[in-house]
Each structure stands twice: as C-alpha cells, then as structure tokens.
PDB file of N, CA and C in Angstrom:
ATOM      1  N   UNK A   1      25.215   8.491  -5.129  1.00  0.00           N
ATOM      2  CA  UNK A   1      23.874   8.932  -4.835  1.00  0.00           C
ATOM      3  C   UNK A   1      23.456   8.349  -3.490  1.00  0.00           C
ATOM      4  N   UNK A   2      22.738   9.149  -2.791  1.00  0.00           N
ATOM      5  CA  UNK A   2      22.499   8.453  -1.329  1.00  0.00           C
ATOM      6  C   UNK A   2      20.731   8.399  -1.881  1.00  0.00           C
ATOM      7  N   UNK A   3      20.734   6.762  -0.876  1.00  0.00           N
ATOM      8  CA  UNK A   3      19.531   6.291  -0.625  1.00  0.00           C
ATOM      9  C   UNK A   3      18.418   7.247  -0.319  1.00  0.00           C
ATOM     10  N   UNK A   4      16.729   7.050  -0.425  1.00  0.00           N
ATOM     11  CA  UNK A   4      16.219   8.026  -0.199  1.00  0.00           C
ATOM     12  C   UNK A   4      14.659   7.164  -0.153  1.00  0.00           C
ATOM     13  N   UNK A   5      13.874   8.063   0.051  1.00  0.00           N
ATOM     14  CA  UNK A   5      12.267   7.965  -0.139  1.00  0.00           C
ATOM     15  C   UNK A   5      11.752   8.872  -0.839  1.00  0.00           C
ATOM     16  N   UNK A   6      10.745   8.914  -1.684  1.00  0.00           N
ATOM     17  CA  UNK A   6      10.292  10.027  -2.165  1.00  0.00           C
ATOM     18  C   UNK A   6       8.966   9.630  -1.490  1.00  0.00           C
ATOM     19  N   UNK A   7       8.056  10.362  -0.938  1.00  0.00           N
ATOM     20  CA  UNK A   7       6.617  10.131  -0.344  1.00  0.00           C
ATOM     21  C   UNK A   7       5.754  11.004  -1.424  1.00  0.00           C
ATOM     22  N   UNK A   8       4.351  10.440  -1.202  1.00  0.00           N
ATOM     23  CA  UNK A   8       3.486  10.716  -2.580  1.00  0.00           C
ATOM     24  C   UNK A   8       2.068  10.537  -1.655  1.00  0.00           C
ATOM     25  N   UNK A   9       1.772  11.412  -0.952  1.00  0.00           N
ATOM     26  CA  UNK A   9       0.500  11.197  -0.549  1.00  0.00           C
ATOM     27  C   UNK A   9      -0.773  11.631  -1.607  1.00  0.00           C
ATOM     28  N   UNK A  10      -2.006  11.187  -1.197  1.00  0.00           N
ATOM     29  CA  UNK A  10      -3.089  11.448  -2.761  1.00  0.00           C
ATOM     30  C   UNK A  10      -2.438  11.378  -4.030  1.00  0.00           C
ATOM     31  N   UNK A  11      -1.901  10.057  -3.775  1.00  0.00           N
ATOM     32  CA  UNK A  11      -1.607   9.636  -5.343  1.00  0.00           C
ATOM     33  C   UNK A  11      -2.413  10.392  -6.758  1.00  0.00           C
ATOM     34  N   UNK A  12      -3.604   9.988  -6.307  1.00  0.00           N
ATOM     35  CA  UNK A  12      -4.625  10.258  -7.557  1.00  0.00           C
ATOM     36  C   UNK A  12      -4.303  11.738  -8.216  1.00  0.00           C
ATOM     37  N   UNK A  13      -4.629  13.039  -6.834  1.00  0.00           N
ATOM     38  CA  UNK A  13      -3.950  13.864  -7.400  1.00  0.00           C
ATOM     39  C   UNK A  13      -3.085  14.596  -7.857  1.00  0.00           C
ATOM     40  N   UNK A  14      -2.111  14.102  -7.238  1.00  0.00           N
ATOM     41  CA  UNK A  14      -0.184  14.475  -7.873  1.00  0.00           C
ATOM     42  C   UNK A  14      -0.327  13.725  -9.418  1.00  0.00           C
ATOM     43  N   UNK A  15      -0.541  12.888 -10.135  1.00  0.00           N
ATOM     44  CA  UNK A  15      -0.749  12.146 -11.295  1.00  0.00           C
ATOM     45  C   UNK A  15      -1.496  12.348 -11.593  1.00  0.00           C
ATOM     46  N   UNK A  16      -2.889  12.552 -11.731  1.00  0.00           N
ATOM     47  CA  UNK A  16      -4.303  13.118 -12.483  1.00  0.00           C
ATOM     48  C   UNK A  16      -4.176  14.363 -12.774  1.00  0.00           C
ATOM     49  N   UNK A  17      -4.764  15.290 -11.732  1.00  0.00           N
ATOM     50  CA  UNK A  17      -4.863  16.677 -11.566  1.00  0.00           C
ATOM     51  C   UNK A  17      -3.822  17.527 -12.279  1.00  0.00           C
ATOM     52  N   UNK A  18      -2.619  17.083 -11.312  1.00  0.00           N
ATOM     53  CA  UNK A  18      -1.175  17.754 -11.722  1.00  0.00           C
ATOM     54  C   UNK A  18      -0.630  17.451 -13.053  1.00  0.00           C
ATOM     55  N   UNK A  19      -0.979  16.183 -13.273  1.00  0.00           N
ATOM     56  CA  UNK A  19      -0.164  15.864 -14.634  1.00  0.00           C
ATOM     57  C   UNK A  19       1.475  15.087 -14.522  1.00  0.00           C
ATOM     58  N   UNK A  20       1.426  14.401 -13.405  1.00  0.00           N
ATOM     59  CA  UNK A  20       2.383  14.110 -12.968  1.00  0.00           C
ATOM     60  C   UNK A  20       2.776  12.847 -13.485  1.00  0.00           C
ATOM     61  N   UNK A  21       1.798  12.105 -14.243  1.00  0.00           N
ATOM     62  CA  UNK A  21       2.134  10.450 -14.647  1.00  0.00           C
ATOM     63  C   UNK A  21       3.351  10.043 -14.658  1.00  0.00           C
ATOM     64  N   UNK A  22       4.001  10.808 -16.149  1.00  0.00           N
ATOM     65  CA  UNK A  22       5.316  10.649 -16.211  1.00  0.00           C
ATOM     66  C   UNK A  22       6.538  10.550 -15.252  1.00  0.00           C
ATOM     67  N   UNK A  23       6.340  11.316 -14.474  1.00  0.00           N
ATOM     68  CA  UNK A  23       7.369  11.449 -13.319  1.00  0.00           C
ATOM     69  C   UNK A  23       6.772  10.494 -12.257  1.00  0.00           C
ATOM     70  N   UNK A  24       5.903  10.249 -12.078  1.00  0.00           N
ATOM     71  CA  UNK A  24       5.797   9.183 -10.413  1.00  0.00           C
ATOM     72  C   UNK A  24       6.103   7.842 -11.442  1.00  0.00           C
ATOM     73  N   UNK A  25       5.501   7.391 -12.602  1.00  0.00           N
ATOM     74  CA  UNK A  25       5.633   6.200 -13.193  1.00  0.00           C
ATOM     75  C   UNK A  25       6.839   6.104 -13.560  1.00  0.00           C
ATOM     76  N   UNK A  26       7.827   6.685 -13.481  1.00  0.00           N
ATOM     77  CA  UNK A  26       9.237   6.783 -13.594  1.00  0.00           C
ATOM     78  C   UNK A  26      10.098   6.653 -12.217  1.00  0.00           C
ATOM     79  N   UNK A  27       9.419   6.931 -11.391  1.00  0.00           N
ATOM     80  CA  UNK A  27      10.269   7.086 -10.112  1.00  0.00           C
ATOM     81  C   UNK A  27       9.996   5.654  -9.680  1.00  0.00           C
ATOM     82  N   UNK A  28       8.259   5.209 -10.004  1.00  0.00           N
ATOM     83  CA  UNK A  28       7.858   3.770  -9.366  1.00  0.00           C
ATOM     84  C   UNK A  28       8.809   2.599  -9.901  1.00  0.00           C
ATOM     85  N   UNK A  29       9.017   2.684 -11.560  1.00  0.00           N
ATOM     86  CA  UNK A  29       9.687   2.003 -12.219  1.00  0.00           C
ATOM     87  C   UNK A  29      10.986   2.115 -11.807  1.00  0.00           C
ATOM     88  N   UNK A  30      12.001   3.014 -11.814  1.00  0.00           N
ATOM     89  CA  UNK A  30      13.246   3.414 -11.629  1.00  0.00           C
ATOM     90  C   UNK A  30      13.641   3.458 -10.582  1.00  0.00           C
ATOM     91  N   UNK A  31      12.899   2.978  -9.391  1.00  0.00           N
ATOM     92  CA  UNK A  31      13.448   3.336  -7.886  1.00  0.00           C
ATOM     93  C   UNK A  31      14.377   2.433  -7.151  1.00  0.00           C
ATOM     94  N   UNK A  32      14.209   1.401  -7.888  1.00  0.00           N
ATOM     95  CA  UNK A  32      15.313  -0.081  -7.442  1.00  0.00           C
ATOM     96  C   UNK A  32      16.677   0.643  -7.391  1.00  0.00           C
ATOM     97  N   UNK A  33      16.623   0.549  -9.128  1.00  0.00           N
ATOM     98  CA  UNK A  33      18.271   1.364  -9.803  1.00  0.00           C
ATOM     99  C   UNK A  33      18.858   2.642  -9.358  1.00  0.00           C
ATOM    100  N   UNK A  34      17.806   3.470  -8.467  1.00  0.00           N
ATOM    101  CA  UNK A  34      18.376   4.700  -7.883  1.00  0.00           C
ATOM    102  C   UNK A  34      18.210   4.338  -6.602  1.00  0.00           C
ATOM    103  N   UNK A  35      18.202   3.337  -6.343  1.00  0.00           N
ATOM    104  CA  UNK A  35      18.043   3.331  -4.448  1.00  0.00           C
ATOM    105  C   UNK A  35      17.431   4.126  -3.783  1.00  0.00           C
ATOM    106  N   UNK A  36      16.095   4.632  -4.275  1.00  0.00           N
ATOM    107  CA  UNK A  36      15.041   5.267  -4.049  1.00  0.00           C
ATOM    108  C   UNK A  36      13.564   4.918  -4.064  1.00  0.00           C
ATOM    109  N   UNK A  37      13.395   4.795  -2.519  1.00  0.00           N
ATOM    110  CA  UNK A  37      11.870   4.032  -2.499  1.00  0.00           C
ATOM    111  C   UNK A  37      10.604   5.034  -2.465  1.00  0.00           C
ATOM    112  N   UNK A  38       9.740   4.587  -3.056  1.00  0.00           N
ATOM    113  CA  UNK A  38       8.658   5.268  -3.624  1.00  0.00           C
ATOM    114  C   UNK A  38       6.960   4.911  -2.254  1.00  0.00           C
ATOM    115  N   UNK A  39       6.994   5.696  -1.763  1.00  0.00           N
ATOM    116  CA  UNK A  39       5.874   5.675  -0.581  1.00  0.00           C
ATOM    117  C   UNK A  39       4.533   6.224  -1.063  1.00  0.00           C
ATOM    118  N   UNK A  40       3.551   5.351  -1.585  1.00  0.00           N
ATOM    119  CA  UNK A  40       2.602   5.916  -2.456  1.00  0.00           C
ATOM    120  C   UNK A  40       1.232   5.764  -0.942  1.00  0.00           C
ATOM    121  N   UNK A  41       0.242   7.030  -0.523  1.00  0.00           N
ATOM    122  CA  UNK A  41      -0.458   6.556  -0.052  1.00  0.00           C
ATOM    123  C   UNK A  41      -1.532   7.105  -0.532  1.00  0.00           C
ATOM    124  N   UNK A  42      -2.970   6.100  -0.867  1.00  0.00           N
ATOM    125  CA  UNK A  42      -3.694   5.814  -1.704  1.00  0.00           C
ATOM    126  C   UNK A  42      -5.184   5.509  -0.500  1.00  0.00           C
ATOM    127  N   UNK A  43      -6.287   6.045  -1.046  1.00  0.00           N
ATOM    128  CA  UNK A  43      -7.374   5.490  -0.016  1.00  0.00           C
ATOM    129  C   UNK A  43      -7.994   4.062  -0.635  1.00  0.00           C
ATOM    130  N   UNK A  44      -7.805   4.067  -2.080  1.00  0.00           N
ATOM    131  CA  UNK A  44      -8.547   2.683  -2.649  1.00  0.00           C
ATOM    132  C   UNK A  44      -7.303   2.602  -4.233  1.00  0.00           C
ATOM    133  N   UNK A  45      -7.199   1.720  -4.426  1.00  0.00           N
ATOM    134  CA  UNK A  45      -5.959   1.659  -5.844  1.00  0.00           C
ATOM    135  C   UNK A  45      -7.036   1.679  -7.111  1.00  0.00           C
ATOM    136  N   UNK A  46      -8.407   1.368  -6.570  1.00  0.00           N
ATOM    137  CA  UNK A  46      -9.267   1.516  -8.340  1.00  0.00           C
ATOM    138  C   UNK A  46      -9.579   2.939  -8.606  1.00  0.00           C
ATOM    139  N   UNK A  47      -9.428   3.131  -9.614  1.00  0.00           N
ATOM    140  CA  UNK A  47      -9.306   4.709 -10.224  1.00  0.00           C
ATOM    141  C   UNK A  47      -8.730   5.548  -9.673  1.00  0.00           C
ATOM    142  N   UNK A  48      -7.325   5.062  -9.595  1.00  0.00           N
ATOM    143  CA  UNK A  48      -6.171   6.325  -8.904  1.00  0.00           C
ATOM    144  C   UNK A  48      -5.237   6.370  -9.436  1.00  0.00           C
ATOM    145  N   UNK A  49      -5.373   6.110 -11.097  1.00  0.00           N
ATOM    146  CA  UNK A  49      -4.384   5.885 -11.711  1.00  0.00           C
ATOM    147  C   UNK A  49      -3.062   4.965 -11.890  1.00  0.00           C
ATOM    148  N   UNK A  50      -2.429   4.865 -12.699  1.00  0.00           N
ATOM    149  CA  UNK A  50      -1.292   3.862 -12.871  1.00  0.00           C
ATOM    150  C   UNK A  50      -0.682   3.524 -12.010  1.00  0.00           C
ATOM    151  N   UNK A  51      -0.153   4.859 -11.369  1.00  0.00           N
ATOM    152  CA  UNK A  51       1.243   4.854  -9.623  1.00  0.00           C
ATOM    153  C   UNK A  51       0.760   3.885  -8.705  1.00  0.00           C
ATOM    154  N   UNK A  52      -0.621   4.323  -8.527  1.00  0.00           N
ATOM    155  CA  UNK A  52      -1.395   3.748  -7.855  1.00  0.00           C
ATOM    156  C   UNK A  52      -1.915   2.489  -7.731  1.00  0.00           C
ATOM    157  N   UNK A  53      -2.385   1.824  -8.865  1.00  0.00           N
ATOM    158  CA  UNK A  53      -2.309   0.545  -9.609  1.00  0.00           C
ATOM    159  C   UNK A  53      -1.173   0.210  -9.224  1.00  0.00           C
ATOM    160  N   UNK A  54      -0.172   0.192  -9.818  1.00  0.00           N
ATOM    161  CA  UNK A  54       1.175  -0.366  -9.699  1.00  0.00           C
ATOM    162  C   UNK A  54       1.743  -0.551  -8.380  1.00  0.00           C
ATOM    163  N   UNK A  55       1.953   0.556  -7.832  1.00  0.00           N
ATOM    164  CA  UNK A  55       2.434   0.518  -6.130  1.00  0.00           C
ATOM    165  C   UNK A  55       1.747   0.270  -5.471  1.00  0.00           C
ATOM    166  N   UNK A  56       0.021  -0.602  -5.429  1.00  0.00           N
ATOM    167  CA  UNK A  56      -0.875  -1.594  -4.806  1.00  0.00           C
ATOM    168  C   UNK A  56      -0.313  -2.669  -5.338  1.00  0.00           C
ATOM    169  N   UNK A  57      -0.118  -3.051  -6.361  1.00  0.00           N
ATOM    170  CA  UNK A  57       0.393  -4.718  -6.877  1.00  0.00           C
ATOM    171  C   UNK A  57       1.797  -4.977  -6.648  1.00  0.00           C
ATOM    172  N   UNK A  58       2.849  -4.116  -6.359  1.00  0.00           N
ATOM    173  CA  UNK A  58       4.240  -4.354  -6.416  1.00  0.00           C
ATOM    174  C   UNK A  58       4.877  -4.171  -4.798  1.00  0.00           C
ATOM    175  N   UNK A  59       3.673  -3.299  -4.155  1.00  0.00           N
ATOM    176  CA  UNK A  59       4.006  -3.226  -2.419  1.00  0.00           C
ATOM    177  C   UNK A  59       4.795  -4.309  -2.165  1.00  0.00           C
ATOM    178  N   UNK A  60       5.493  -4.006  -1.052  1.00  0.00           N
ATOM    179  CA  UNK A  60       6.374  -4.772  -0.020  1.00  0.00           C
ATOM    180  C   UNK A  60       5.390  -4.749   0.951  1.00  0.00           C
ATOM    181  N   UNK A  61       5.425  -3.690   1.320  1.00  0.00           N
ATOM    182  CA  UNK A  61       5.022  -3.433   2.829  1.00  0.00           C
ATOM    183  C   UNK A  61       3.176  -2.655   2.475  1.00  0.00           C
ATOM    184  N   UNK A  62       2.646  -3.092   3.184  1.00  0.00           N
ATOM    185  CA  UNK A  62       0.760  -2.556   2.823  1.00  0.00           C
ATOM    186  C   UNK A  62       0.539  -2.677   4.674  1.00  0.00           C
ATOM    187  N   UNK A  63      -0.376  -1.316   4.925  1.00  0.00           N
ATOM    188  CA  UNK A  63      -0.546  -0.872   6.335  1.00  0.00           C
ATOM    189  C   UNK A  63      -2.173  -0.995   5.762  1.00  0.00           C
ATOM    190  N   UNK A  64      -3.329  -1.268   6.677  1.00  0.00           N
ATOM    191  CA  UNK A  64      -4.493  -1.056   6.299  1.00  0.00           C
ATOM    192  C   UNK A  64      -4.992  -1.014   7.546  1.00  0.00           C
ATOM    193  N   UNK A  65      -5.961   0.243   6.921  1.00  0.00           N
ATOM    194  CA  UNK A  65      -7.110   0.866   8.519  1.00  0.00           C
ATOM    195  C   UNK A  65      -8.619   0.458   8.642  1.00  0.00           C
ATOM    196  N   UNK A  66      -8.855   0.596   9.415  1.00  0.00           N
ATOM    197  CA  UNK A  66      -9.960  -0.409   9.230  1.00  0.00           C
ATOM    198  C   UNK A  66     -10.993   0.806   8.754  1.00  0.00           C
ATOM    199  N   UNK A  67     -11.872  -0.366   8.051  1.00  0.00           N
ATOM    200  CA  UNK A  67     -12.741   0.065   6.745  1.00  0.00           C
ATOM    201  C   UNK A  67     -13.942  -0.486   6.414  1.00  0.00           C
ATOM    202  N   UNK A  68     -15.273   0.426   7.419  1.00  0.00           N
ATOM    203  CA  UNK A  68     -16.742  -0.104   7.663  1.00  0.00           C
ATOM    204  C   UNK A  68     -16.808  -0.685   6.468  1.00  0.00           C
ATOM    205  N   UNK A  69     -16.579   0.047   5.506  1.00  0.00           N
ATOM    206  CA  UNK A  69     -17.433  -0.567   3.730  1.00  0.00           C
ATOM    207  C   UNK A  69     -17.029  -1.934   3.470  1.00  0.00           C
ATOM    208  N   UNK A  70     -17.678  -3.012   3.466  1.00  0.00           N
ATOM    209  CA  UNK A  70     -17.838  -4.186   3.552  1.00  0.00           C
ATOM    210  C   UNK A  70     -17.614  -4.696   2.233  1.00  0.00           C
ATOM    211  N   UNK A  71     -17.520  -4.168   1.218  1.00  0.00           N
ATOM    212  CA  UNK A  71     -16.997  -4.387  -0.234  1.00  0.00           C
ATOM    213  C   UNK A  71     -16.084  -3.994  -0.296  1.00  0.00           C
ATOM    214  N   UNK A  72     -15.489  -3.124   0.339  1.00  0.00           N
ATOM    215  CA  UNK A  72     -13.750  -2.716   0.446  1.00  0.00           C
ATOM    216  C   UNK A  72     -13.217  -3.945   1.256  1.00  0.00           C
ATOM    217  N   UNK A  73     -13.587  -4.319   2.623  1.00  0.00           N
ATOM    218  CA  UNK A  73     -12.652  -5.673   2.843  1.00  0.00           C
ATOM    219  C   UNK A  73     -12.673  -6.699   2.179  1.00  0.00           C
ATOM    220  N   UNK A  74     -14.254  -7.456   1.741  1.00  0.00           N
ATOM    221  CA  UNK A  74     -14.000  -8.527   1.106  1.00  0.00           C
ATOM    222  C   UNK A  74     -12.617  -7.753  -0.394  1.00  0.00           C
ATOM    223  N   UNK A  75     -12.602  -6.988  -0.634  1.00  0.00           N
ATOM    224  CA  UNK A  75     -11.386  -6.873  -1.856  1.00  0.00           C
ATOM    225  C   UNK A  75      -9.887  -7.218  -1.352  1.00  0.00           C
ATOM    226  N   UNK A  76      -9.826  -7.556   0.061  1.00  0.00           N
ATOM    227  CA  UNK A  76      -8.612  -7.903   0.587  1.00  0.00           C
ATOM    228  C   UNK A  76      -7.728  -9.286   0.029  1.00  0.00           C
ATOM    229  N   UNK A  77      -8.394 -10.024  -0.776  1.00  0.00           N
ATOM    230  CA  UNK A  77      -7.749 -11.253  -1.315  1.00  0.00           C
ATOM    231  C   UNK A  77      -6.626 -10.503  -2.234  1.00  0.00           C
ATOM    232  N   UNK A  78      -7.010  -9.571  -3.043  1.00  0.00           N
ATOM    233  CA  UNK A  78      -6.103  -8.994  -4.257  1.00  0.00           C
ATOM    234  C   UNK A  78      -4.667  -8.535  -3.356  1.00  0.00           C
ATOM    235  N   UNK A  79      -4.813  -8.396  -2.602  1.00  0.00           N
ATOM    236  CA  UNK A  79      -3.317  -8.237  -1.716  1.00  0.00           C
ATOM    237  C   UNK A  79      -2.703  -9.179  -1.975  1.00  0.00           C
ATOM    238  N   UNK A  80      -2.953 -10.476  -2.029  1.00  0.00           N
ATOM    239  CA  UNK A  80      -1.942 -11.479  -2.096  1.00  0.00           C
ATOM    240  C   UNK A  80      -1.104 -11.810  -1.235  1.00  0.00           C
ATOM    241  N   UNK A  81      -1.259 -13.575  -1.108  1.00  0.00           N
ATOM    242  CA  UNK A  81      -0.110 -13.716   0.180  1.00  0.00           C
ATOM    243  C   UNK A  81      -0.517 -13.908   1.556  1.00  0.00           C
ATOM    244  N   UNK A  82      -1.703 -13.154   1.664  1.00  0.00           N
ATOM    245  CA  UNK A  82      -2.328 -13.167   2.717  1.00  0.00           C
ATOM    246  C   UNK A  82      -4.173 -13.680   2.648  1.00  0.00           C
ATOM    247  N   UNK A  83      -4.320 -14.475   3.899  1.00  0.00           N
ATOM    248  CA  UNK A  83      -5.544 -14.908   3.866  1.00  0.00           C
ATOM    249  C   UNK A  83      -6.562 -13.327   4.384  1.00  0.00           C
ATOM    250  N   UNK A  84      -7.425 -13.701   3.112  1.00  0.00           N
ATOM    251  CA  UNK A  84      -8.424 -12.425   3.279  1.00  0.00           C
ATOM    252  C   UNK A  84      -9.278 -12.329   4.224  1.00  0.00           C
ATOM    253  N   UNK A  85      -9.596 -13.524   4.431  1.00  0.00           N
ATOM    254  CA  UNK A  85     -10.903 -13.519   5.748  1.00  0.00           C
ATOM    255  C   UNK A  85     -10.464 -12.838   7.229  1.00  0.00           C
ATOM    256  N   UNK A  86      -8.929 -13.273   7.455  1.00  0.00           N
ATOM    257  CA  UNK A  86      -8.407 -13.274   8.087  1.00  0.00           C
ATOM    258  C   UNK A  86      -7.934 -11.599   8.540  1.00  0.00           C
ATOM    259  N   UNK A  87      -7.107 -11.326   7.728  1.00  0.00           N
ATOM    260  CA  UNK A  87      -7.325  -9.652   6.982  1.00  0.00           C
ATOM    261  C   UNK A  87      -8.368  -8.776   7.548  1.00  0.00           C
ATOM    262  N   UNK A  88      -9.663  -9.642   6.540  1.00  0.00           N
ATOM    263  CA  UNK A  88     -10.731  -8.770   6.915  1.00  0.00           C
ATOM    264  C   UNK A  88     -11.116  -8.805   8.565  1.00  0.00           C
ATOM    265  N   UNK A  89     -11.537  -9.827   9.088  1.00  0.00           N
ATOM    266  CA  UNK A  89     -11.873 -10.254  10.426  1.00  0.00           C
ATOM    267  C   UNK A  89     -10.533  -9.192  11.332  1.00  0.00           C
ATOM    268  N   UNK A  90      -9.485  -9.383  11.298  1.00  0.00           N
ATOM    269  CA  UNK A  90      -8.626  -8.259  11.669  1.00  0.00           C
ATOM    270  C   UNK A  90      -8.470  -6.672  12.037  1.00  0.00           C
ATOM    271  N   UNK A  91      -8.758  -6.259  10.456  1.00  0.00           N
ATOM    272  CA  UNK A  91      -9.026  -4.902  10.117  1.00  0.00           C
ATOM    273  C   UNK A  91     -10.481  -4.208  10.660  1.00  0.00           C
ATOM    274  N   UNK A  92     -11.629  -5.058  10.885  1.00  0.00           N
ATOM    275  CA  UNK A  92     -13.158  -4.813  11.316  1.00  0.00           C
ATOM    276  C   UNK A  92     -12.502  -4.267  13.063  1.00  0.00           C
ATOM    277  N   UNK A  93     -11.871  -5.004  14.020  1.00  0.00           N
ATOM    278  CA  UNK A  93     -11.338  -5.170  15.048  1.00  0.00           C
ATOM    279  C   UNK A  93     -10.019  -3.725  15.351  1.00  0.00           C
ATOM    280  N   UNK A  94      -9.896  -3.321  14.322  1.00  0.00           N
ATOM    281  CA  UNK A  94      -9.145  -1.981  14.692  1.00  0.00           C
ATOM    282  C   UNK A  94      -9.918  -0.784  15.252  1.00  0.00           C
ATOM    283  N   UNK A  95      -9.067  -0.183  16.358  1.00  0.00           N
ATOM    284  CA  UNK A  95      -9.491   1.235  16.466  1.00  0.00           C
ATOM    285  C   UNK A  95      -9.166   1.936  15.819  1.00  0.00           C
ATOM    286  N   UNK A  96      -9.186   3.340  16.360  1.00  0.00           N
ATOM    287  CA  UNK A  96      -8.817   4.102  15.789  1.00  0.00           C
ATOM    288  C   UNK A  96      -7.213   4.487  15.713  1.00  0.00           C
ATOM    289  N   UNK A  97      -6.580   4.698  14.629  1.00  0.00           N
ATOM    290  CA  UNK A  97      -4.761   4.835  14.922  1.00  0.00           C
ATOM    291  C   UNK A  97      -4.209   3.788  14.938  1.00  0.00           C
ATOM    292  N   UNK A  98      -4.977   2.747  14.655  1.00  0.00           N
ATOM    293  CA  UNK A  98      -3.955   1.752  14.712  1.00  0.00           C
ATOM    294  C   UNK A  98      -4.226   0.987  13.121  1.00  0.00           C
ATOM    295  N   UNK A  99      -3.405   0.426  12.595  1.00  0.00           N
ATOM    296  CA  UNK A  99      -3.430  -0.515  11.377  1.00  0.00           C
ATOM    297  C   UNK A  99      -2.959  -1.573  11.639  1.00  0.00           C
ATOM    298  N   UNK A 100      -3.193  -2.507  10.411  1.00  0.00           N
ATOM    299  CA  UNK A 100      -2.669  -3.661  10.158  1.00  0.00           C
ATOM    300  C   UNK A 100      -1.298  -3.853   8.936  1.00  0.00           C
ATOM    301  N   UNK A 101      -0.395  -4.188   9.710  1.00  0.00           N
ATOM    302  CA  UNK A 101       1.084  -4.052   8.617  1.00  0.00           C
ATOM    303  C   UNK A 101       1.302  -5.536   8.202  1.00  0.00           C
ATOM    304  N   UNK A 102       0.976  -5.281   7.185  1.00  0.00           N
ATOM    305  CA  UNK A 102       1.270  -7.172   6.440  1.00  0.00           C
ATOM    306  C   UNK A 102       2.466  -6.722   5.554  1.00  0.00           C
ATOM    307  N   UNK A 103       3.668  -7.631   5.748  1.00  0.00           N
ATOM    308  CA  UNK A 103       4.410  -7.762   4.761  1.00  0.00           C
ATOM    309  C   UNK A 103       4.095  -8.994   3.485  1.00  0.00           C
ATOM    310  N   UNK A 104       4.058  -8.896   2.060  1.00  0.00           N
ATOM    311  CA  UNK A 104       4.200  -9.369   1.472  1.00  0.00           C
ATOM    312  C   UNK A 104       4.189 -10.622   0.831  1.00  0.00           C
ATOM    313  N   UNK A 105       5.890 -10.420   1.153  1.00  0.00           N
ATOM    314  CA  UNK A 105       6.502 -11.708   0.883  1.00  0.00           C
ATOM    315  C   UNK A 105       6.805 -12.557   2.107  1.00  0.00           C
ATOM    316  N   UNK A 106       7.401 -13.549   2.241  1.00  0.00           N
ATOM    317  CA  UNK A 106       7.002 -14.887   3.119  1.00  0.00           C
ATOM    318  C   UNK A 106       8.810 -14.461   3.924  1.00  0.00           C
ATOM    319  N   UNK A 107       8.597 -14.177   5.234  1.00  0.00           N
ATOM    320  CA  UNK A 107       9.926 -14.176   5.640  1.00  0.00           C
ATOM    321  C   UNK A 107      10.426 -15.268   6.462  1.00  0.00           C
ATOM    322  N   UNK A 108      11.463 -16.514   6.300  1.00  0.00           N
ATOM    323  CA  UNK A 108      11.613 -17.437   6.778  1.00  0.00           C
ATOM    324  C   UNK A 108      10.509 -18.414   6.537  1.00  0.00           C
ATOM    325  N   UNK A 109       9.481 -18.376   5.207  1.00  0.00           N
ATOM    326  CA  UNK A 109       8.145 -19.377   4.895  1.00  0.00           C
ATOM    327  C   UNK A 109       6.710 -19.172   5.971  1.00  0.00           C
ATOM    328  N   UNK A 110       6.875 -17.826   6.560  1.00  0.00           N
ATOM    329  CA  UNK A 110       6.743 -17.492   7.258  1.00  0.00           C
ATOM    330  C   UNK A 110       5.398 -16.115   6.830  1.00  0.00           C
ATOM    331  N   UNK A 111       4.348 -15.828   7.000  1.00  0.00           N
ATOM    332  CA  UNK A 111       3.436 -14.653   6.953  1.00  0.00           C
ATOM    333  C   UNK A 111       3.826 -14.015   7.750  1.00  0.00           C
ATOM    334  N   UNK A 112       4.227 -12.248   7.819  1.00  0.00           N
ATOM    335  CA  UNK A 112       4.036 -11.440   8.813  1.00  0.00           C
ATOM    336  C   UNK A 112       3.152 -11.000   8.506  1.00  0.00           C
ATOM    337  N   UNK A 113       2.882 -10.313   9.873  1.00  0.00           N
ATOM    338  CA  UNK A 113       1.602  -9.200   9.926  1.00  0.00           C
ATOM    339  C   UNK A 113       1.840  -8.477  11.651  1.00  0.00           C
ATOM    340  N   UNK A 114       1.552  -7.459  11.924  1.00  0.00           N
ATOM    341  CA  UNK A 114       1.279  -7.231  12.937  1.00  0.00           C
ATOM    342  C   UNK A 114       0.096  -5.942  13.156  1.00  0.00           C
ATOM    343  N   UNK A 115       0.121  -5.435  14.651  1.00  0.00           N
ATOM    344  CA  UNK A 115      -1.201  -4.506  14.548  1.00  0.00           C
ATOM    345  C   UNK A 115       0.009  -3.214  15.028  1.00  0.00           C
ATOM    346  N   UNK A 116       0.295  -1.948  14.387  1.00  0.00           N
ATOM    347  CA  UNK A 116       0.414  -0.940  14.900  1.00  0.00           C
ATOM    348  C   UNK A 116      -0.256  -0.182  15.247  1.00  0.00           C
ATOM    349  N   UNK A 117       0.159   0.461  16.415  1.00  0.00           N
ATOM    350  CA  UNK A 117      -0.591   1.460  17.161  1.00  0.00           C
ATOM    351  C   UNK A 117       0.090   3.051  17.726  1.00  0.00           C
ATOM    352  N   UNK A 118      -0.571   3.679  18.200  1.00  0.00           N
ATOM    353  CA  UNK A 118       0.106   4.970  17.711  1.00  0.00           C
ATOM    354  C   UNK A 118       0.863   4.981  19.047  1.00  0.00           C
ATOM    355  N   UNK A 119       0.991   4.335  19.888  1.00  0.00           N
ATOM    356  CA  UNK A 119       1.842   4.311  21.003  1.00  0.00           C
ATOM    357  C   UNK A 119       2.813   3.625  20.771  1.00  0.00           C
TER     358      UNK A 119
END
C-alpha cells in the first residue's frame, strides 16, 4: 500500500450532514496502520463532532490564523505544549495569509513554531 493523505476540509459537514462518522473516525483511528495521514481542517473543534474533537487533541502539526474573537485565543492553552499567551500575543500580530505553525511535540526539548506566509 503506498503512503497517502486523505484531506477533509469542513469537518463538521462531511461527518454531521453527510453521515460520514463512521468512515472519518475510522480513517482518524486507522491511519497510523495504513500509512495514511488524515488532514482535518476545522474553524473551531467545539461542536464539530468527534473527527474533529479528536484530530484537535491528537494533531502533530496545528497552523492557526489569526482570530479577532478574543475568547477563541484565550482557548489557545488546550493546544498543549505551547505557551498560550504567547500563541495568543502571536496570532493577534498576523496578517492576512499568513499563520502560525506550532508543532506539538518537543523536537530536540525544543518548542517549534514558526510564522508562514504565502510567499
């Protein structure tokens, strides 16, 4: 089997609407063992269902755009790993097209993060 991505934009509605639970919560779960990574993109993970839930808490990789609503950044601690203030103070400071790419986990004990931009 060759490696792959499956991409899943509007989580909420491929799994709500469509009826898709079964199959994205299978692909999210099962994607290690098939060497198939699961690209979920989501505008907020509360009420977007399970995929959504899940592939916000299990991310590797989280890109974030910046986001006037001031109760959406302070929620930046639940990322984990990363200092929120920091995050937030960051993300306020974006233009337009560009995000903030935080990895995760600690590479070399180490936080990444950087700012992409569409150039």
């Amino acid at each position: 089997m060759k490696q792959g991505i499956v991409i899943v934009d509007d989580t909420r509605v491929k799994e709500q609407i469509l009826g898709l639970k079964r199959e994205m919560t299978t692909y999210l779960a099962m994607a290690g063992a098939m060497d198939v990574a699961l690209w979920t993109f989501i505008q907020k993970p509360t009420g977007s269902g399970d995929t959504a839930i899940w592939s916000y808490g299990a991310a590797e990789h989280v890109f974030i755009f910046r986001d006037p609503d001031k109760r959406n950044r302070q929620r930046y601690d639940e990322i984990g790993g990363v200092d929120a203030k920091q995050v937030e103070a960051l993300t306020y400071q974006l233009q337009p097209f560009q995000a903030l790419y935080l990895k995760r986990t600690l590479q070399d004990g180490k936080q990444v993060m950087c700012i992409v931009d569409k150039d």
